[in-house]
Protein backbone atom coordinates (compact mmCIF):
# COMPACT_ATOMS: atom_id res chain seq x y z
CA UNK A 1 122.98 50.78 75.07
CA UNK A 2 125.56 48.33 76.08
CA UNK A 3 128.43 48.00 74.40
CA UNK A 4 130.53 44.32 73.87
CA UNK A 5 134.19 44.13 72.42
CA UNK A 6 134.14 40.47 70.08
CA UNK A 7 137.41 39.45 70.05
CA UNK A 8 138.62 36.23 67.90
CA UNK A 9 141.16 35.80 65.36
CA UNK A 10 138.77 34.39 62.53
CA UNK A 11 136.61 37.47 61.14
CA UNK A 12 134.07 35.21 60.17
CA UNK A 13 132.89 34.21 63.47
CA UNK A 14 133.86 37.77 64.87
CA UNK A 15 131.33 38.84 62.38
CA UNK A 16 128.92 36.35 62.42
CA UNK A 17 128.47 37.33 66.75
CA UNK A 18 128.40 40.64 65.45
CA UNK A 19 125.64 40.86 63.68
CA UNK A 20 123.32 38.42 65.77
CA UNK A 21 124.16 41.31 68.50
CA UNK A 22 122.93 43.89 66.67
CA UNK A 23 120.07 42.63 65.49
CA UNK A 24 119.55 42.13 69.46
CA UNK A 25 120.17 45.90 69.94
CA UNK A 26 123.55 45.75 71.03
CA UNK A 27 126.53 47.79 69.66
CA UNK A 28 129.90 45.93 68.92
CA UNK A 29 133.24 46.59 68.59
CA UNK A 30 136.00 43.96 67.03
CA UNK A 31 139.13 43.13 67.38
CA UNK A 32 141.30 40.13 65.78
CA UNK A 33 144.73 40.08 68.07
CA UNK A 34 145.75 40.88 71.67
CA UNK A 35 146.94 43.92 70.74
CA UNK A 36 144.07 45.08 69.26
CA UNK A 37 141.37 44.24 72.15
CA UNK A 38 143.90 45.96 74.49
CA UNK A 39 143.65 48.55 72.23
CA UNK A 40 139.85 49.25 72.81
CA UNK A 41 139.80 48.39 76.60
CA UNK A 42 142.37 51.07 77.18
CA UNK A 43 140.14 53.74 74.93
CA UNK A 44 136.93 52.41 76.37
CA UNK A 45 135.89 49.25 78.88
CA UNK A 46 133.39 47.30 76.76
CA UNK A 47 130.10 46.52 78.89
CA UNK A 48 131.30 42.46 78.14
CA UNK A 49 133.70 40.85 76.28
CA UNK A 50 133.79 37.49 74.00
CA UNK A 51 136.63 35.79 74.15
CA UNK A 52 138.21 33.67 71.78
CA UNK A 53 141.24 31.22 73.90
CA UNK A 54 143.22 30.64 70.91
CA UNK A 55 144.75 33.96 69.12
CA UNK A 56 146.90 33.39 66.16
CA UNK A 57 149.38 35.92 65.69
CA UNK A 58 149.11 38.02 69.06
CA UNK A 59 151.16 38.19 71.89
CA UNK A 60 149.07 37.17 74.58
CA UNK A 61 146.39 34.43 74.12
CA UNK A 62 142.79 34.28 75.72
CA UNK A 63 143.43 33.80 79.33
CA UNK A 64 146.42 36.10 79.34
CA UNK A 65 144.09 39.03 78.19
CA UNK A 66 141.77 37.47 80.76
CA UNK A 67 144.05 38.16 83.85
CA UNK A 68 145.20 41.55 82.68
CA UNK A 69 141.13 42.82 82.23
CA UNK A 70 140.17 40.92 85.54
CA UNK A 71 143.09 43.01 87.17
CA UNK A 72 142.24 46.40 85.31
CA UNK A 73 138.60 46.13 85.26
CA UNK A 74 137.03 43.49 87.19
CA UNK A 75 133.42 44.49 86.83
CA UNK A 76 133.61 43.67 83.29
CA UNK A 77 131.89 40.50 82.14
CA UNK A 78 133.86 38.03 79.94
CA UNK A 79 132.51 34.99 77.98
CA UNK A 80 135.29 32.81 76.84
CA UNK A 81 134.58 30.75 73.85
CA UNK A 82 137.06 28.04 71.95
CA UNK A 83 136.74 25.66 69.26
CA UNK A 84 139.50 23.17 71.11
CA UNK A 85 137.75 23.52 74.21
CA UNK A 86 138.05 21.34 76.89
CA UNK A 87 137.15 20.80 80.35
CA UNK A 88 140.23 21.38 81.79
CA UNK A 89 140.21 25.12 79.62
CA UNK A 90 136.76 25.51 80.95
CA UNK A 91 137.55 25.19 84.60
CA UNK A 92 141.05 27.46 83.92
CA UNK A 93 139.25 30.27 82.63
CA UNK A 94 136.10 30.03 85.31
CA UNK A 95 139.02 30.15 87.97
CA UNK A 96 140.68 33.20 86.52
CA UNK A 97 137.17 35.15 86.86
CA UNK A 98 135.45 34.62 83.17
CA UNK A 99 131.75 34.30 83.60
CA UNK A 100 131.59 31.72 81.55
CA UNK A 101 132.62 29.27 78.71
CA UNK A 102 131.07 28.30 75.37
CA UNK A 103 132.73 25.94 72.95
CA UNK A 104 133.24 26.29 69.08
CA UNK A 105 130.48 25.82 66.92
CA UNK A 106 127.87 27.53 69.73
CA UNK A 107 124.31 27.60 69.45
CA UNK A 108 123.14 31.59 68.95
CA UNK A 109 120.63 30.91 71.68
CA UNK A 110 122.94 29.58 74.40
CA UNK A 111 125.54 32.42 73.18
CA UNK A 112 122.17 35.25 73.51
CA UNK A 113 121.17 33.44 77.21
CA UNK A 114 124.52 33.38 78.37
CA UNK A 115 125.73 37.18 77.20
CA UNK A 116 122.05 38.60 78.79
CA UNK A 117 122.51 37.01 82.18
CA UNK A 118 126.37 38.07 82.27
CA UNK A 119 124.81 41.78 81.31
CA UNK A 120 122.19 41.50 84.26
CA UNK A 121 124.44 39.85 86.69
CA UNK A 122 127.24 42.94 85.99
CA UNK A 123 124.03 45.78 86.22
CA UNK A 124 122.60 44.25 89.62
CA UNK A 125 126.23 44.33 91.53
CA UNK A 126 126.84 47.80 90.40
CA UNK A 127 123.04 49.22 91.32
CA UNK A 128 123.93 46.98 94.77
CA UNK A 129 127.22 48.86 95.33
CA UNK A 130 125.83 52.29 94.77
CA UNK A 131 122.47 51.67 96.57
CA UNK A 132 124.52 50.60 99.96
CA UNK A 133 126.74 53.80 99.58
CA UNK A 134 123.93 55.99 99.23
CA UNK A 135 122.38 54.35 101.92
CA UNK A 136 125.19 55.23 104.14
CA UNK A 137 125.82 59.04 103.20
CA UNK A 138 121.92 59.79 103.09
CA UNK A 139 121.90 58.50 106.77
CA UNK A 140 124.69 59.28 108.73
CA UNK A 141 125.96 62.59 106.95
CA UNK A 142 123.66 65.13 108.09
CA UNK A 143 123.82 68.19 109.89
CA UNK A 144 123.29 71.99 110.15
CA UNK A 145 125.89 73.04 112.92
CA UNK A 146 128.89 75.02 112.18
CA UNK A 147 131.40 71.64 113.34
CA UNK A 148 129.47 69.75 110.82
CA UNK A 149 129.42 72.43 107.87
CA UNK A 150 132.99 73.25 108.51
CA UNK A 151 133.70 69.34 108.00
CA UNK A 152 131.53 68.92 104.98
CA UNK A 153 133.42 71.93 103.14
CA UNK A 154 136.46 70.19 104.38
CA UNK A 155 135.09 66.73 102.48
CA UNK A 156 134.10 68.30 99.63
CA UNK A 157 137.49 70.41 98.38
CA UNK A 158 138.79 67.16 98.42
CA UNK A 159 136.49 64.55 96.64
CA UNK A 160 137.55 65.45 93.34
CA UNK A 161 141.71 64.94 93.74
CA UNK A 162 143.63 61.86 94.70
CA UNK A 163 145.33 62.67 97.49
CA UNK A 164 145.33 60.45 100.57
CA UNK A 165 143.28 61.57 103.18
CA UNK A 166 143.68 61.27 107.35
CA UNK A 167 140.19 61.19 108.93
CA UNK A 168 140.85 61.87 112.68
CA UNK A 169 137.77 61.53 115.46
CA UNK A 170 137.04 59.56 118.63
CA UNK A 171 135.82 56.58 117.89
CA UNK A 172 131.76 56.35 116.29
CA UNK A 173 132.01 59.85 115.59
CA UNK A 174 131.29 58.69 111.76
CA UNK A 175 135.03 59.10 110.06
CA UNK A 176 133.98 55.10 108.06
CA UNK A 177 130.94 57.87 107.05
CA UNK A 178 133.23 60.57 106.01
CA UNK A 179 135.43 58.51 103.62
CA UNK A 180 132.43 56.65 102.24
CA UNK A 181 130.94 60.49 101.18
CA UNK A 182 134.72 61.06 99.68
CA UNK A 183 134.25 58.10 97.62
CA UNK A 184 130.61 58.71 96.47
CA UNK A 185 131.18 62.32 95.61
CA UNK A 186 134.51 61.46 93.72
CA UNK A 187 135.25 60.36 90.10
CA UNK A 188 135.80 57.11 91.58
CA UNK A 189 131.98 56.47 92.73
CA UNK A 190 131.10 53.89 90.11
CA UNK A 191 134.21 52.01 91.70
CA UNK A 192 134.22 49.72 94.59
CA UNK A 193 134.92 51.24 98.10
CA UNK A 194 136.95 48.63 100.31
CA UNK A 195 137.41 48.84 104.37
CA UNK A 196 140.47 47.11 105.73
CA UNK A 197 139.88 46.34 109.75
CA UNK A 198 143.52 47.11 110.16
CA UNK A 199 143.66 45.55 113.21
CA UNK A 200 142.25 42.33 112.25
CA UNK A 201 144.99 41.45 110.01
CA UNK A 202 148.05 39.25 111.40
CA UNK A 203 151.30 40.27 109.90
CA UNK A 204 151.56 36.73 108.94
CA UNK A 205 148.63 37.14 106.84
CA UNK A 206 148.63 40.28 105.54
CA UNK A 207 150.21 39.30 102.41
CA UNK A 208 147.41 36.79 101.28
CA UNK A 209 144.45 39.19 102.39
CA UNK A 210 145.79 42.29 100.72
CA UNK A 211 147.93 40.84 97.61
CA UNK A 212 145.72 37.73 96.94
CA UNK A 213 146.99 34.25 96.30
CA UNK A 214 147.72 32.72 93.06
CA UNK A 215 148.32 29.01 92.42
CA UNK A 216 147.34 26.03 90.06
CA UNK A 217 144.96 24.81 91.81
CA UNK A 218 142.72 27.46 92.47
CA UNK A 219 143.72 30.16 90.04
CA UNK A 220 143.52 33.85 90.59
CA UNK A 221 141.93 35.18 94.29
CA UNK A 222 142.44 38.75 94.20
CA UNK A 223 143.29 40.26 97.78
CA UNK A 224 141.61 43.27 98.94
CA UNK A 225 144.15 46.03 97.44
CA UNK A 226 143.40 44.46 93.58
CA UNK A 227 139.70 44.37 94.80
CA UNK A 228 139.65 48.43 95.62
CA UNK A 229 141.37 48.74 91.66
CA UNK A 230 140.15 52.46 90.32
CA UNK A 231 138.23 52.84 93.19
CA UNK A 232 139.14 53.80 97.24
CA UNK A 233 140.95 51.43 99.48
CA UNK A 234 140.21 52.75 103.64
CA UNK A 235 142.60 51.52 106.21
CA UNK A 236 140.33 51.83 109.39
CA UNK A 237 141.50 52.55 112.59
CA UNK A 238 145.21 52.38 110.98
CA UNK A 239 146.53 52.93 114.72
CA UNK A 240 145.51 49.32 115.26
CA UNK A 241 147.60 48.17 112.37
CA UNK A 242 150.94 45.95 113.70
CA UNK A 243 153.76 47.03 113.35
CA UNK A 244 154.76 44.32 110.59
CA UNK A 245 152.06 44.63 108.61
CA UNK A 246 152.96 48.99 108.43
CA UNK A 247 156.52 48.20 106.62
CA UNK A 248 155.17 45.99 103.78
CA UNK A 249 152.33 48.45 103.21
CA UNK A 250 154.62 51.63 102.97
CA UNK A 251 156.27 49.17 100.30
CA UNK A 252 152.87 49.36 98.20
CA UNK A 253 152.51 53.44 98.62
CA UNK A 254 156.30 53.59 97.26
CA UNK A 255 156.34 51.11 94.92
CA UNK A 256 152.70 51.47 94.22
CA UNK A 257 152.36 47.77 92.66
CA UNK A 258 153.01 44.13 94.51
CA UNK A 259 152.85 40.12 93.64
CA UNK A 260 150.46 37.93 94.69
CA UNK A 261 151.49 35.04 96.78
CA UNK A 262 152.91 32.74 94.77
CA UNK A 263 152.38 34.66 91.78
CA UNK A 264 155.43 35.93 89.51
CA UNK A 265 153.94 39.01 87.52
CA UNK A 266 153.62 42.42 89.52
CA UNK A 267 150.41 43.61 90.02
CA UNK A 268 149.68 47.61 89.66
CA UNK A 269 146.88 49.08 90.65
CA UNK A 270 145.03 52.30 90.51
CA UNK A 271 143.71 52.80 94.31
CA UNK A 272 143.36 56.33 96.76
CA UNK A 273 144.02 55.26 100.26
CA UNK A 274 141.89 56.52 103.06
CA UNK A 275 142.96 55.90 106.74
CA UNK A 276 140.94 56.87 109.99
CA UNK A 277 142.62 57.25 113.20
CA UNK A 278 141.17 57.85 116.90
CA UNK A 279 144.66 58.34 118.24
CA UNK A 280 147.35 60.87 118.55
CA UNK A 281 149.80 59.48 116.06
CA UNK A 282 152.43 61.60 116.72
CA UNK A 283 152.54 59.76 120.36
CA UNK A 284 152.01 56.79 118.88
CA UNK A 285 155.45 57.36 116.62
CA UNK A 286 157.23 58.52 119.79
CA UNK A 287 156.24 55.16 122.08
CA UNK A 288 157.39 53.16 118.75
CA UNK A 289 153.96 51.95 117.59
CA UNK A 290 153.59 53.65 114.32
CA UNK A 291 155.90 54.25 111.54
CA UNK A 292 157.06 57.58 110.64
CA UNK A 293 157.35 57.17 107.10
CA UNK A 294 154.13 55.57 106.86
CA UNK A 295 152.36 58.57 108.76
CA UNK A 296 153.91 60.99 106.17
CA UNK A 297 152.59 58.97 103.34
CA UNK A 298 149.05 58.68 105.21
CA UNK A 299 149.01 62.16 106.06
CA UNK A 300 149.10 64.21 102.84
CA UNK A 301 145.25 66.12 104.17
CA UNK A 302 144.02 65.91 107.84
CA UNK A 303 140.70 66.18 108.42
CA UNK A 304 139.11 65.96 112.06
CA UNK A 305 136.36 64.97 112.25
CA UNK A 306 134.12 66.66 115.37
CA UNK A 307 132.71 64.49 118.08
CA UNK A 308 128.82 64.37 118.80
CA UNK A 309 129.70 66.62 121.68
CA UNK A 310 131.23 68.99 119.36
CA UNK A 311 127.68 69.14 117.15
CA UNK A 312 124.82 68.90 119.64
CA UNK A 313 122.60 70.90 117.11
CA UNK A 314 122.69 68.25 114.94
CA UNK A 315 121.23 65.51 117.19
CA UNK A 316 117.66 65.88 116.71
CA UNK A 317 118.08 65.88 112.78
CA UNK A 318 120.36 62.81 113.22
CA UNK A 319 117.67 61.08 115.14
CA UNK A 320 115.04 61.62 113.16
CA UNK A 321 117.52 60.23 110.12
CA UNK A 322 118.38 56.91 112.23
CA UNK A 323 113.99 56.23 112.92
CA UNK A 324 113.38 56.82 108.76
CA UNK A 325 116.81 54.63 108.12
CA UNK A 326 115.48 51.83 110.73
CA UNK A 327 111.85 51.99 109.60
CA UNK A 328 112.75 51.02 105.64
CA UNK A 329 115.98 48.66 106.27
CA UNK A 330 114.21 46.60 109.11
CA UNK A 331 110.83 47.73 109.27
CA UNK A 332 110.62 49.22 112.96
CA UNK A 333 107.89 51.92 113.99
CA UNK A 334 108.16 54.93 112.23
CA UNK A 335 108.03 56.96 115.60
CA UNK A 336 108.36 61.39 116.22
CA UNK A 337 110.46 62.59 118.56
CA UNK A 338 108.57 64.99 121.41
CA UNK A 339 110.68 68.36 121.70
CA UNK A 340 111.19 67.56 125.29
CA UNK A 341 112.62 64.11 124.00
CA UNK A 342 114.66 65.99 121.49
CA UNK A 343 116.06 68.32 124.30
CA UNK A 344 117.02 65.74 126.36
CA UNK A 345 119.09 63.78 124.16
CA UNK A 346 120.97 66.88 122.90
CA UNK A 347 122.01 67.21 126.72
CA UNK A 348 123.08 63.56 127.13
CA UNK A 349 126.64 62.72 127.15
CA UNK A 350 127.26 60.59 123.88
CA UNK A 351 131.02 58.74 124.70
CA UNK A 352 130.22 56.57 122.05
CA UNK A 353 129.44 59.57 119.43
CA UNK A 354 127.04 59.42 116.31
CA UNK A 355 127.26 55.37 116.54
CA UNK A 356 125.79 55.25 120.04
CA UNK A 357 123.13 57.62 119.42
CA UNK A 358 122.29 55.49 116.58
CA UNK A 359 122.17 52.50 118.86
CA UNK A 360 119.91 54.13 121.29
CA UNK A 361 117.88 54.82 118.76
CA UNK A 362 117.79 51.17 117.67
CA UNK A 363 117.31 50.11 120.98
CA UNK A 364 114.02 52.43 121.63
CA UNK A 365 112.23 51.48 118.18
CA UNK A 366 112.67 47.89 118.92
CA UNK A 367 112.00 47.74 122.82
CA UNK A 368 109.58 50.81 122.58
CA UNK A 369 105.70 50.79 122.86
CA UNK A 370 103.06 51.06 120.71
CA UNK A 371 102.66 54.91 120.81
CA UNK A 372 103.86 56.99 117.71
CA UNK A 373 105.63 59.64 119.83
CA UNK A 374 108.91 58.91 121.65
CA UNK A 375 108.57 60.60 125.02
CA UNK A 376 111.55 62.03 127.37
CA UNK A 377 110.26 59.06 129.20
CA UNK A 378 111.34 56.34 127.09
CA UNK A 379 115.21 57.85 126.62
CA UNK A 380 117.56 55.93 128.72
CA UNK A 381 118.20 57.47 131.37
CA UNK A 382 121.50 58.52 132.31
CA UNK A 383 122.87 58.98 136.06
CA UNK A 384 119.54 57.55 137.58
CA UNK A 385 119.85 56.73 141.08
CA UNK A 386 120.39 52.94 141.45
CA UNK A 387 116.77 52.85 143.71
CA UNK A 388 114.85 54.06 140.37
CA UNK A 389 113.88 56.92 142.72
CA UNK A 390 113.35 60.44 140.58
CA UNK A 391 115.75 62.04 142.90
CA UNK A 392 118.89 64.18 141.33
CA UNK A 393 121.93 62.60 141.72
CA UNK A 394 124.89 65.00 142.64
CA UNK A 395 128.41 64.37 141.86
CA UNK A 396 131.01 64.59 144.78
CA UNK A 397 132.61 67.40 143.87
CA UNK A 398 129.30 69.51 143.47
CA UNK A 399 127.84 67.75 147.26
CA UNK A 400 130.80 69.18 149.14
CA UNK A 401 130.46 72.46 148.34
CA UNK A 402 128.37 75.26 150.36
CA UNK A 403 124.94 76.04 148.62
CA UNK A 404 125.88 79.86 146.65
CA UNK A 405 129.03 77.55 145.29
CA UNK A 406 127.16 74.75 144.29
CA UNK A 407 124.45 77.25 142.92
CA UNK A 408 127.06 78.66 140.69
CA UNK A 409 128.70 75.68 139.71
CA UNK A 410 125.32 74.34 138.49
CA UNK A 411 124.21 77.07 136.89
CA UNK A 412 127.37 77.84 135.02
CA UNK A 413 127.78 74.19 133.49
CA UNK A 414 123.81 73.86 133.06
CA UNK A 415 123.82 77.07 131.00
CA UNK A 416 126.75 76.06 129.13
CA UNK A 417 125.59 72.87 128.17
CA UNK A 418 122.16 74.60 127.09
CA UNK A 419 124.14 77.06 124.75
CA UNK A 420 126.15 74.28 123.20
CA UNK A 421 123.14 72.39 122.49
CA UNK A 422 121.56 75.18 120.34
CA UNK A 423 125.51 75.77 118.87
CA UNK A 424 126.09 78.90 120.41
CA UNK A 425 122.95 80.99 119.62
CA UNK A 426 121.59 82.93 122.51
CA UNK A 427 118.55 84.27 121.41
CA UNK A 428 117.67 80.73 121.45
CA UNK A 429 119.26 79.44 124.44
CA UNK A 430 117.26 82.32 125.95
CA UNK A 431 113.97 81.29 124.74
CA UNK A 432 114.25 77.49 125.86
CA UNK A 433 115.83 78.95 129.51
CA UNK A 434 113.19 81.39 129.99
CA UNK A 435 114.82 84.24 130.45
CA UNK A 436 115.11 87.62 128.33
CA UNK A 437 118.14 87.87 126.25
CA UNK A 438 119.62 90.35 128.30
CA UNK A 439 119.11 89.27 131.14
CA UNK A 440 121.02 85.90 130.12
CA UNK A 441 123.53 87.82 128.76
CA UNK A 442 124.02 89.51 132.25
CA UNK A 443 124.32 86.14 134.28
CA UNK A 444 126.65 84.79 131.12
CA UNK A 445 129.41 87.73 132.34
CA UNK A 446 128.86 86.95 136.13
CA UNK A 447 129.77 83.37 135.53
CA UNK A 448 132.46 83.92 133.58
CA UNK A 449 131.20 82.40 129.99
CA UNK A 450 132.06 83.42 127.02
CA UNK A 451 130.50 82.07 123.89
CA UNK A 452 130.76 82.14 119.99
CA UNK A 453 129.08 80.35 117.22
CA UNK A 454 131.81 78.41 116.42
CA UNK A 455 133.61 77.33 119.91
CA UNK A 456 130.08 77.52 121.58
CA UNK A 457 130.40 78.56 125.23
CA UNK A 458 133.61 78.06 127.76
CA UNK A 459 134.93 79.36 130.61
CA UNK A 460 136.42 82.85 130.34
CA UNK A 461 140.06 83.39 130.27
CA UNK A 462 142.06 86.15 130.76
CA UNK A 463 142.84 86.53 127.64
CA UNK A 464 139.41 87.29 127.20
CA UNK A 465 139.49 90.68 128.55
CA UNK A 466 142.34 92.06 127.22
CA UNK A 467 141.97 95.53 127.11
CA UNK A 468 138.71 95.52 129.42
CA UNK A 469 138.91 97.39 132.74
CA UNK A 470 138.06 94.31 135.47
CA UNK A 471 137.98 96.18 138.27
């Protein structure tokens, strides 16, 4: 049932809109001075608020208590009305962010038409906002390898704190992903998630886009820190971010409030920070491109998040994610991947990560043919001779080499990449190989592999037989 704070100085009228509400099915709550409707909002944000401009008695009048809601809680409707209205009131309280204005004595009807459509407007822009983060999570964080389960657990011990998180990962390996699943698992998920292209913003803008603007003419424009207000503000790529623009941010995290430009009044706000980086900072901080106090404030939990390289398992599920994402957002063939198709693309190399497989993906749906399965056939094919001959093409390195060297060179990085792919499991490297577990486990030790569930397979090193006789 929604729920709208009435607040005017006369309790007649405050009355009066009462009870046409409830007989509408609303509930109400009153309030006769600023102090009062501050009052409420800080026990409980009303689903919309009327509005009276002229408050005898109080300390703030109607389009004070209009600024301080629109900073606190911005999603919350507000109809201003006034018995000395004006048009020059009118347009002053539109531009601070009211929804909209209704002069003293108001017809019920316009009042009833006016307080529904501010209700639907409000109830479509949240359903919006949680629709497009679901959308996101429900596609893009999926997996079942032990990278990607280690990095969920990692997501989820910290959803419900505020602390500021570090997402590091090359770059499309999904870390936008990551801190949109922070936000939508947190307390904050009913609040707005922002994205700041840090290196998009000059320096000599930065003040405008994240503090907002505030002037006579055109009233309050919130920048994008008061935007992400009780909800998650994500500094992408925050390597890119110059070197200007990194001072007066640290000011924010210290200070934790800021002015508009050209405002007066500070502006506090209620915001976790998320930053991403595909960078070594600490380099970065050495060469004198990054800030060391601002890396400390950034930094409070690392979390790394794996390349596609580092969670092959989880390509075929991904996949099949991306076809049932593209098939309702844009309507493209709802297509099955063969298993040859699916072991192919869990032995491409993916530079590009979880966003290029996505791509490809994309790219074969729209370009594809009419057939329902997606054949090894139709995958891009990568390394193919520049002839479009079927030939193998071998590397330089691997050419030069005599044929029992080459032989083993091949068969140790072919049998590595085939053990990655299934994420470290033999029995089922074994089966897709052909060969009996044993017997793979034989060639593993003449190659030199050694595996585990978690690293998947490498190279041995020394270390690896300490304490083993290797004569």
């Amino acid at each position: 049932m929604s729920d709208i704070l009435i607040v005017d100085d006369e309790r007649d009228i405050r009355e009066l809109i009462s009870d046409i509400l409830k007989d509408e099915g609303f509930t109400t709550r009153l309030a006769s001075n600023s102090d009062e409707c501050m009052e409420q909002i800080s026990s409980e944000p009303p689903s919309l608020m009327i509005l009276d401009i002229w408050l005898k008695d109080s300390q703030m009048d109607g389009i004070d208590i209009l600024k301080s809601v629109k900073r606190s809680h911005p999603d919350v409707p507000i109809v201003i009305i006034s018995g000395h209205g004006n048009i020059e009131i009118a347009v002053a309280a539109i531009k601070q962010g009211a929804y909209d204005f209704i002069e003293k004595p108001f017809n019920i009807d316009q009042l009833l038409v006016v307080i529904t459509r501010a209700m639907e407007a409000s109830r479509l822009r949240r359903e919006n906002s949680e629709l497009r983060r679901r959308d996101v999570t429900l596609s893009e964080m999926i997996g079942s390898s032990s990278a990607y389960k280690a990095l969920k657990s990692n997501l989820e011990k910290v959803t419900k704190s505020n602390g500021r998180i570090m997402l590091r990962g090359p770059a499309g390996s999904g870390k936008e992903s990551a801190a949109r699943f922070i936000h939508s698992e947190s307390d904050r998920a009913s609040a707005p998630f922002i994205v700041v292209n840090s290196a998009s913003i000059e320096p000599e803008r930065m003040e405008e886009v994240l503090f907002g603007r505030e002037s006579p003419e055109r009233g309050i424009e919130p920048g994008l820190l008061e935007e992400a207000h009780g909800g998650v503000i994500y500094f992408d790529e925050v390597a890119d971010m110059p070197m200007g623009t990194q001072s007066k941010i640290l000011r924010v995290l210290v200070d934790q409030q800021f002015q508009r430009v050209g405002g007066g009044e500070k502006v506090r706000v209620d915001i976790r920070v998320i930053s991403s980086t595909n960078r070594n900072l600490q380099a970065e901080i050495e060469a004198g491109n990054f800030r060391q106090e601002l890396f400390h404030r950034l930094n409070v939990v690392p979390i790394t998040v794996p390349s596609l390289e580092d969670r092959r398992e989880d390509i075929p599920e991904l996949a099949v994610a991306f076809i049932a994402a593209f098939n309702k957002d844009q309507g493209l063939p709802l297509r099955h991947l063969s298993e040859e198709a699916q072991a192919l693309l869990q032995t491409m190399s993916w530079p590009g990560n979880v966003r290029q497989l996505k791509n490809v993906i994309e790219r074969i749906l729209i370009l594809g043919n009419d057939s329902e399965i997606i054949e090894a056939s139709d995958l891009p094919q990568q390394g193919e001779p520049s002839g479009g001959s079927s030939g193998v093409v071998l590397s330089a390195g691997l050419a030069t080499l005599p044929l029992r060297e080459a032989r083993e060179l091949f068969e140790r990085e072919y049998l590595m990449t085939q053990i990655n792919r299934f994420g470290g499991n033999i029995s089922r490297t074994a089966t897709f190989v052909g060969m009996e577990r044993s017997a793979l486990h034989r060639k593993l030790k003449s190659l030199g592999i050694v595996t585990s569930n978690k690293t998947g397979a490498r190279v041995a090193h020394i270390d690896d037989f300490e304490g083993e006789d290797l004569e």
